[in-house]
Protein backbone atom coordinates (compact mmCIF):
# COMPACT_ATOMS: atom_id res chain seq x y z
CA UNK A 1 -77.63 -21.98 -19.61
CA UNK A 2 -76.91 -18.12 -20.00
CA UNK A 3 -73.49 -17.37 -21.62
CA UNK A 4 -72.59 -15.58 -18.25
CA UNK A 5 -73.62 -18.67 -16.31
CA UNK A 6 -71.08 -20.57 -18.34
CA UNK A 7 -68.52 -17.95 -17.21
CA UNK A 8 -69.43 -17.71 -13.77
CA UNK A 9 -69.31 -21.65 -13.24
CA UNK A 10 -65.72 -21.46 -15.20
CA UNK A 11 -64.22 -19.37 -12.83
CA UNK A 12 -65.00 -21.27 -10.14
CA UNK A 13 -62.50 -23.77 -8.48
CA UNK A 14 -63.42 -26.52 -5.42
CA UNK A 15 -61.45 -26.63 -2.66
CA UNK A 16 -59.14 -29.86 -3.95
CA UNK A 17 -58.32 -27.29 -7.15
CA UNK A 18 -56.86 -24.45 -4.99
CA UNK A 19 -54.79 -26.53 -3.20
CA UNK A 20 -53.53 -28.60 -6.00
CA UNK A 21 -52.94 -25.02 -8.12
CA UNK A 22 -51.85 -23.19 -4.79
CA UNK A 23 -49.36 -25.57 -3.08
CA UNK A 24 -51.20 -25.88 0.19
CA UNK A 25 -53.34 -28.46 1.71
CA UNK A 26 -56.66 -28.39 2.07
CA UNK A 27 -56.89 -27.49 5.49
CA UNK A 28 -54.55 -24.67 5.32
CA UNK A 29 -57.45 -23.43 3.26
CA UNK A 30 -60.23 -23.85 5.42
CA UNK A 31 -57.62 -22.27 7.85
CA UNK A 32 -57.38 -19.30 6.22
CA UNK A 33 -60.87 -18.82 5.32
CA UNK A 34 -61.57 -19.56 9.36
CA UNK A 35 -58.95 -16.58 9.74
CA UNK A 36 -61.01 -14.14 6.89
CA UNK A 37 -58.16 -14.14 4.21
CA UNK A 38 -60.32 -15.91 1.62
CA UNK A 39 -63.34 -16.59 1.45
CA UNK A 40 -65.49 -19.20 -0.56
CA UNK A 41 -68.88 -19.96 -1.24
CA UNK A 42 -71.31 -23.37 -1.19
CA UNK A 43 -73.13 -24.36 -4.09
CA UNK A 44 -75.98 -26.19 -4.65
CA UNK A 45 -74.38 -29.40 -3.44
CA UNK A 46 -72.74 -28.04 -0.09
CA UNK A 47 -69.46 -27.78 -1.99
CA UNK A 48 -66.93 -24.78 -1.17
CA UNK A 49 -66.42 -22.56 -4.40
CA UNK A 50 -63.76 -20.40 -5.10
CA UNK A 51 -63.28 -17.90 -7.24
CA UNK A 52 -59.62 -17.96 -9.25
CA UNK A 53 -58.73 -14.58 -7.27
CA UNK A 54 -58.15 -16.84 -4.66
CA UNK A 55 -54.54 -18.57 -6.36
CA UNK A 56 -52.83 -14.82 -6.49
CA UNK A 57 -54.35 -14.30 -2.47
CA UNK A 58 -53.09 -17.46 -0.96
CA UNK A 59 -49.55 -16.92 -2.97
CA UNK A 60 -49.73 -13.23 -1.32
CA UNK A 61 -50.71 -14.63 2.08
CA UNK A 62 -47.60 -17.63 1.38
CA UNK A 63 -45.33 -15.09 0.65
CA UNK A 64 -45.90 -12.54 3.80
CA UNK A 65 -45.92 -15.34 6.41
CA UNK A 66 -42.54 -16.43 4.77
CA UNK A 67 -41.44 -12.84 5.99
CA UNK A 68 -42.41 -13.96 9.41
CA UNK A 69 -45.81 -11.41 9.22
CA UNK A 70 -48.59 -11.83 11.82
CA UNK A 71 -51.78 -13.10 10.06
CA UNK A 72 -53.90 -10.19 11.49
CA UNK A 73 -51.12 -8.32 9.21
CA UNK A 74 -52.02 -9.95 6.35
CA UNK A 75 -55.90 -10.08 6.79
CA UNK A 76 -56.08 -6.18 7.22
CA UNK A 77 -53.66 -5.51 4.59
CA UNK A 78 -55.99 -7.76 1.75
CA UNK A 79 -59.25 -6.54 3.56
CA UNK A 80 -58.04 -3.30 1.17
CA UNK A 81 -57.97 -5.57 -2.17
CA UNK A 82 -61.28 -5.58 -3.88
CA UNK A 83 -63.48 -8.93 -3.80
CA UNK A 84 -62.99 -11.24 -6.30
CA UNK A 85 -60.65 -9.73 -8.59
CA UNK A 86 -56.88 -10.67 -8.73
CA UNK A 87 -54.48 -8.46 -7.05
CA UNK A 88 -52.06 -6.89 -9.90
CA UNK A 89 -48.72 -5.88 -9.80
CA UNK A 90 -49.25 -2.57 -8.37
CA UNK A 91 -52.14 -4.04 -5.62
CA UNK A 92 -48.08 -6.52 -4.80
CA UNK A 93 -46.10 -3.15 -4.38
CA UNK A 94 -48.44 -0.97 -2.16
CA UNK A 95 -49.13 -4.04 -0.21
CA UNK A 96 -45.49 -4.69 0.31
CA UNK A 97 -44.72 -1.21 0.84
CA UNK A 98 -47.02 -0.99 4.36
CA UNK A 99 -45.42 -4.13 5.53
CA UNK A 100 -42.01 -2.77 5.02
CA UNK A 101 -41.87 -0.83 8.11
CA UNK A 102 -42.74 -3.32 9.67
CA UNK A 103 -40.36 -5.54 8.69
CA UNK A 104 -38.06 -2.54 8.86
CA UNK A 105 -38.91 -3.04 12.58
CA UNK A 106 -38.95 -6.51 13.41
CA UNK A 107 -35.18 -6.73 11.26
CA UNK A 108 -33.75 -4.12 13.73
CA UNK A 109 -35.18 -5.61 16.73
CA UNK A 110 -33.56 -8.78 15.79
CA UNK A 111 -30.09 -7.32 15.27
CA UNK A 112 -30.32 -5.76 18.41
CA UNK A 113 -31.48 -8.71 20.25
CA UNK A 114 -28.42 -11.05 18.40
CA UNK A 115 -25.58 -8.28 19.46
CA UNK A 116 -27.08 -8.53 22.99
CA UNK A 117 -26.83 -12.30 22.80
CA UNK A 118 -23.44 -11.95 22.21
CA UNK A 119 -22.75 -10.16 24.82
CA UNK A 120 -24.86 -12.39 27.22
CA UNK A 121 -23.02 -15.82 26.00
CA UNK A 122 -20.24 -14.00 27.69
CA UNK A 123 -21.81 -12.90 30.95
CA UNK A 124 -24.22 -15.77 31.32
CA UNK A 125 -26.12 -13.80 34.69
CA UNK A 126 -29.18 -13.46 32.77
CA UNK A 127 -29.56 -10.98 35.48
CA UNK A 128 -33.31 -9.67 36.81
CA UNK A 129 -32.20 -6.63 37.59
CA UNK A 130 -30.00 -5.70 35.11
CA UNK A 131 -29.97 -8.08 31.80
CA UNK A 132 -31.20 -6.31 28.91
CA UNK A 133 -32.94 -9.32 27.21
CA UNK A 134 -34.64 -10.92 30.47
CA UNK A 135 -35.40 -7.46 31.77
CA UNK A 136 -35.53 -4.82 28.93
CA UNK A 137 -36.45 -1.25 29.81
CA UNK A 138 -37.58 -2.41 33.34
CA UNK A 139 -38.31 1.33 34.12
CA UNK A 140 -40.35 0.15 37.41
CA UNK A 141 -37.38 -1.86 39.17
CA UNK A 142 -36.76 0.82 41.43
CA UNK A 143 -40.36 0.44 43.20
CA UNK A 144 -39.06 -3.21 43.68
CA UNK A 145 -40.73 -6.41 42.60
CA UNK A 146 -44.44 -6.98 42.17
CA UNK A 147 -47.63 -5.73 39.70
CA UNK A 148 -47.26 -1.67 40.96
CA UNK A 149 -49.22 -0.85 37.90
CA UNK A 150 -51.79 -3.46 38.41
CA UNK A 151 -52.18 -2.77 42.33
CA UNK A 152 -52.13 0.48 43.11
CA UNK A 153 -53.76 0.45 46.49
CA UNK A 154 -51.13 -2.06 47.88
CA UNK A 155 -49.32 0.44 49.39
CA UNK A 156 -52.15 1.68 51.59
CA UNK A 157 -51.94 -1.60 53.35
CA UNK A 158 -48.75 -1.31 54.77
């Protein structure tokens, strides 16, 4: 066996060993791998392999749904890591930099929506016409109720 063999075979970790190392269970992994966050390989035996990249990935991926991040989010944002080495430091802060707008985002939208709850415990009409969390930005109320945008031709039947 080649000295690079020896690595290669080294580096590798089943499926039991990432979830042991990582914190997860072993169907969370197969999850994820279902979902293209990580990815593993068979070897001769029909065994998933992973590569020890795979530890600093799933404590990325841990981290961002803790944040309350979509998981197409997270795919796109590693599809930009390269394959098979660990994410560094600076790989951590350009990641977390794109997701902070969206975060930004989401944060704001929740503030907004708890000072309108505040003012809705106290109205309690949860109003179709006019409440701003059943109804938000309802720009098409005037035309009155129904799918106007999704049947245009209604009107000609009249």
């Amino acid at each position: 066996m080649s000295k690079s063999d020896c690595e290669r075979i080294h580096k590798q970790l089943s499926v039991g060993e990432v979830a042991k190392r990582s914190g997860v269970a072993v169907s969370t992994l197969h999850f994820y791998e279902a979902k293209g966050l990580i990815a593993s390989w068979r070897n001769a035996g029909n065994q998933r392999r992973y590569t020890r990249d795979v530890l600093r990935r799933v404590a990325i991926i841990k981290v961002a749904q803790r944040t309350g991040l979509p998981l197409a989010s997270i795919r796109d944002a590693l599809k930009t890591l390269p394959e098979g080495h660990k994410p560094t430091a600076a790989d951590w802060r350009r990641l977390s930099a794109s997701w902070r707008e969206e975060l930004n985002a989401r944060i704001a939208g929740l503030t907004q929506l708890r000072d309108q709850l505040d003012h809705c415990i106290g109205c309690g009409c949860l109003s179709l016409d006019e409440c701003p969390l059943r109804n938000p930005w309802d720009e098409l109320a005037e035309q009155g109720p129904g799918p106007h945008l999704l049947d245009p031709d209604e009107e000609s039947l009249d």
